[in-house]
Protein backbone atom coordinates (compact mmCIF):
# COMPACT_ATOMS: atom_id res chain seq x y z
CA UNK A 1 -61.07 -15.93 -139.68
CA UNK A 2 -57.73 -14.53 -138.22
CA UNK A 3 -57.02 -13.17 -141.74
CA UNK A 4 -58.68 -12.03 -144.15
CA UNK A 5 -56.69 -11.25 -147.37
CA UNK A 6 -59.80 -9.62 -148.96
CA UNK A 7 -59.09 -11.41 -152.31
CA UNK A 8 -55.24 -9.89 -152.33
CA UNK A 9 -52.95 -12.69 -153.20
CA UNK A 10 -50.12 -13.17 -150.19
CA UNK A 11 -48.13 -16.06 -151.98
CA UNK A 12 -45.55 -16.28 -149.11
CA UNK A 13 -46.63 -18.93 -147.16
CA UNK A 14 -44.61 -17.84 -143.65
CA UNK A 15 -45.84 -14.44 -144.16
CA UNK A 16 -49.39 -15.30 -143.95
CA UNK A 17 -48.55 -17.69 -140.80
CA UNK A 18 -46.72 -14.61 -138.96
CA UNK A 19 -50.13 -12.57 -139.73
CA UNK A 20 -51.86 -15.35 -138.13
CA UNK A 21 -50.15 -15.01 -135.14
CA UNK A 22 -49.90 -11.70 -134.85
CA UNK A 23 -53.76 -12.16 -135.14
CA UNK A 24 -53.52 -14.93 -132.16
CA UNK A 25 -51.00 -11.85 -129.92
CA UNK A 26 -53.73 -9.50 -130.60
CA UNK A 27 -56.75 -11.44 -129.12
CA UNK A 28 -57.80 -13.16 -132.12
CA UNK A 29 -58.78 -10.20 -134.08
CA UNK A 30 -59.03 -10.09 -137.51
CA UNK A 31 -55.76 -8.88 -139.79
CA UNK A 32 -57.36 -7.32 -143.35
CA UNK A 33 -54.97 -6.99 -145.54
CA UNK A 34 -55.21 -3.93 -147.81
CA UNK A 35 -52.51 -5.03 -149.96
CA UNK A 36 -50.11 -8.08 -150.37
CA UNK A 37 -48.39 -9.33 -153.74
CA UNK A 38 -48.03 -6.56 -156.19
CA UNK A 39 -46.92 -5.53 -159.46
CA UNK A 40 -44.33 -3.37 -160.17
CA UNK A 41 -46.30 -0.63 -161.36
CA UNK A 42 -47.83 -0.46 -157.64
CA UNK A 43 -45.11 -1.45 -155.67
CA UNK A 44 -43.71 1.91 -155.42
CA UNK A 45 -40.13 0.60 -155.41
CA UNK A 46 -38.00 -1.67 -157.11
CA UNK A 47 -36.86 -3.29 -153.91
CA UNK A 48 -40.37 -3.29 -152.73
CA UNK A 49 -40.92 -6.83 -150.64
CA UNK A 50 -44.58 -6.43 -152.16
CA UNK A 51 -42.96 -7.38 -155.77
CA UNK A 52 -41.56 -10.70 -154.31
CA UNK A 53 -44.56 -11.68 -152.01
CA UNK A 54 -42.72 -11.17 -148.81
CA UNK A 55 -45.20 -8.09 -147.45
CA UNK A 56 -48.91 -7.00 -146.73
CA UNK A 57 -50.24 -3.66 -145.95
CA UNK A 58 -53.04 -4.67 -142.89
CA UNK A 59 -55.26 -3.23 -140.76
CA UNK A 60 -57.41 -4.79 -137.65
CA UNK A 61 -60.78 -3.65 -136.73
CA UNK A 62 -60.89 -2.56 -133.64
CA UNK A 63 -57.92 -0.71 -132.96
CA UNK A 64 -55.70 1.76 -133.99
CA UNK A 65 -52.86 1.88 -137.02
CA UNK A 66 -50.54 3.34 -134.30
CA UNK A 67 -51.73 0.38 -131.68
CA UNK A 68 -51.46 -2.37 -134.76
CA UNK A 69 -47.99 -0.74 -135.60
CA UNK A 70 -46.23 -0.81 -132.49
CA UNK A 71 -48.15 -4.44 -131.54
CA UNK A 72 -46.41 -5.86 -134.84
CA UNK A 73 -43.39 -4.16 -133.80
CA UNK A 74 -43.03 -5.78 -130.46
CA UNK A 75 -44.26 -9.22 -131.63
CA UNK A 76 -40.53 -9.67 -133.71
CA UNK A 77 -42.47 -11.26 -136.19
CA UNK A 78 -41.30 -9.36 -138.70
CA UNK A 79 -38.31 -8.06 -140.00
CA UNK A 80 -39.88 -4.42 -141.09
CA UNK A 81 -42.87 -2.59 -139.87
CA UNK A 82 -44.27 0.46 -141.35
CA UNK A 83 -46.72 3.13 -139.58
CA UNK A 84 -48.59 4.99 -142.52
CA UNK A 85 -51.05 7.82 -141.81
CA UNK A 86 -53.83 8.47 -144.46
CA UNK A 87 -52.79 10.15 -147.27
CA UNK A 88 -54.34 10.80 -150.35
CA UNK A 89 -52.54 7.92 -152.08
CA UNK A 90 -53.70 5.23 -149.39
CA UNK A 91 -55.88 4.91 -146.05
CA UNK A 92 -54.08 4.51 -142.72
CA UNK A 93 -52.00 0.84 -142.47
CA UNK A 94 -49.44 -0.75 -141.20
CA UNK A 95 -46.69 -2.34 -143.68
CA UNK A 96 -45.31 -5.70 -142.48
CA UNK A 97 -43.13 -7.43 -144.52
CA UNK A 98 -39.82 -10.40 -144.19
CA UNK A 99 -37.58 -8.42 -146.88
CA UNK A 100 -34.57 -8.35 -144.81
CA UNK A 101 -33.30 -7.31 -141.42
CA UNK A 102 -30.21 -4.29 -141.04
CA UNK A 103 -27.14 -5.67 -140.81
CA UNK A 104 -26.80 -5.70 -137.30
CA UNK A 105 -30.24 -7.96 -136.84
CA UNK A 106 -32.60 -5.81 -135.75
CA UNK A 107 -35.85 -4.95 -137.40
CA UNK A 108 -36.59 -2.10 -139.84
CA UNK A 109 -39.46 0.43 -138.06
CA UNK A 110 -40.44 3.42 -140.03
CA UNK A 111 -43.59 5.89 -139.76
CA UNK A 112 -45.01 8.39 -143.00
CA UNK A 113 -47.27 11.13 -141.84
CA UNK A 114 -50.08 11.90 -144.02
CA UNK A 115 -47.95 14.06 -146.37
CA UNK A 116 -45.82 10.78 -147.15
CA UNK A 117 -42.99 12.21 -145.76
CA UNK A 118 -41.34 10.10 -142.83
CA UNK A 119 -42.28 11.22 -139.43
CA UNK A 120 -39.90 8.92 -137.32
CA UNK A 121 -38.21 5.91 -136.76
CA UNK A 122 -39.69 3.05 -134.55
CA UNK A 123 -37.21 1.32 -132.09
CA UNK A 124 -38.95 -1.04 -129.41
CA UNK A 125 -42.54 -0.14 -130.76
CA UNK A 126 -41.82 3.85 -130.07
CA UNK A 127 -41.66 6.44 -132.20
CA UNK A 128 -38.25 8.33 -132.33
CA UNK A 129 -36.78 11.68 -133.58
CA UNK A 130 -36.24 11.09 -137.59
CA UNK A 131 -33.30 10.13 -138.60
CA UNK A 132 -32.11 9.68 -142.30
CA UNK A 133 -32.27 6.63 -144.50
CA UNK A 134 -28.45 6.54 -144.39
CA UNK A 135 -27.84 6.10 -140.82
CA UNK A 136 -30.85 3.22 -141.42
CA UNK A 137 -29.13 0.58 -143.49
């Protein structure tokens, strides 16, 4: 089974076949997803993609967050991809979601270190220097 949604409801139909082929890109390992649809009171934010279907927090046996990050990343499957490190509040993931790209079309990359603080901005699947949320729109 390329994905396993572990009983987590992912109601967005293209979401769940852009997990599947990220599953297909990555040898036809297995995408878990930790989290998909959620309620407000989980969500974290009001803009959260989680509240309107449209993301899942994953993980693939096998290899890395970093490695399942920066593969997602690459792939242009979706238009934002978060790097999470554990934290107290949540194991190591990767956040995928189709809430939007910036304005000028390119995908939204983000890592949070394990103090949930961000750590850097992806561009191209790399890690770069920080940079603040309003030079990010």
């Amino acid at each position: 089974m390329p994905v396993d949604t572990q009983g987590h409801p992912l109601s967005d139909e293209t979401l769940r076949e852009r997990l599947e082929l990220l599953s297909a890109r990555l040898g036809g390992a297995t995408v878990r997803v930790l989290a998909g649809d959620l309620p407000p009171e989980r969500a974290g934010s009001p803009q959260s993609p989680h509240l309107a279907g449209k993301a899942a927090d994953i993980r693939v046996p096998g290899l890395t967050t970093r490695e399942v990050s920066e593969a997602a990343a690459r792939s242009g499957l979706f238009d934002g991809v978060g790097h999470y490190d554990a934290s107290p509040r949540h194991p190591a993931h990767t956040h995928v979601d189709l809430g939007g790209r910036r304005p000028d079309g390119t995908g939204r990359r983000w890592a949070v270190g394990a103090d949930d603080t961000p750590k850097g901005w992806h561009d191209d699947g790399h890690v770069q220097a920080p940079r603040s949320k309003a030079g990010d729109s």
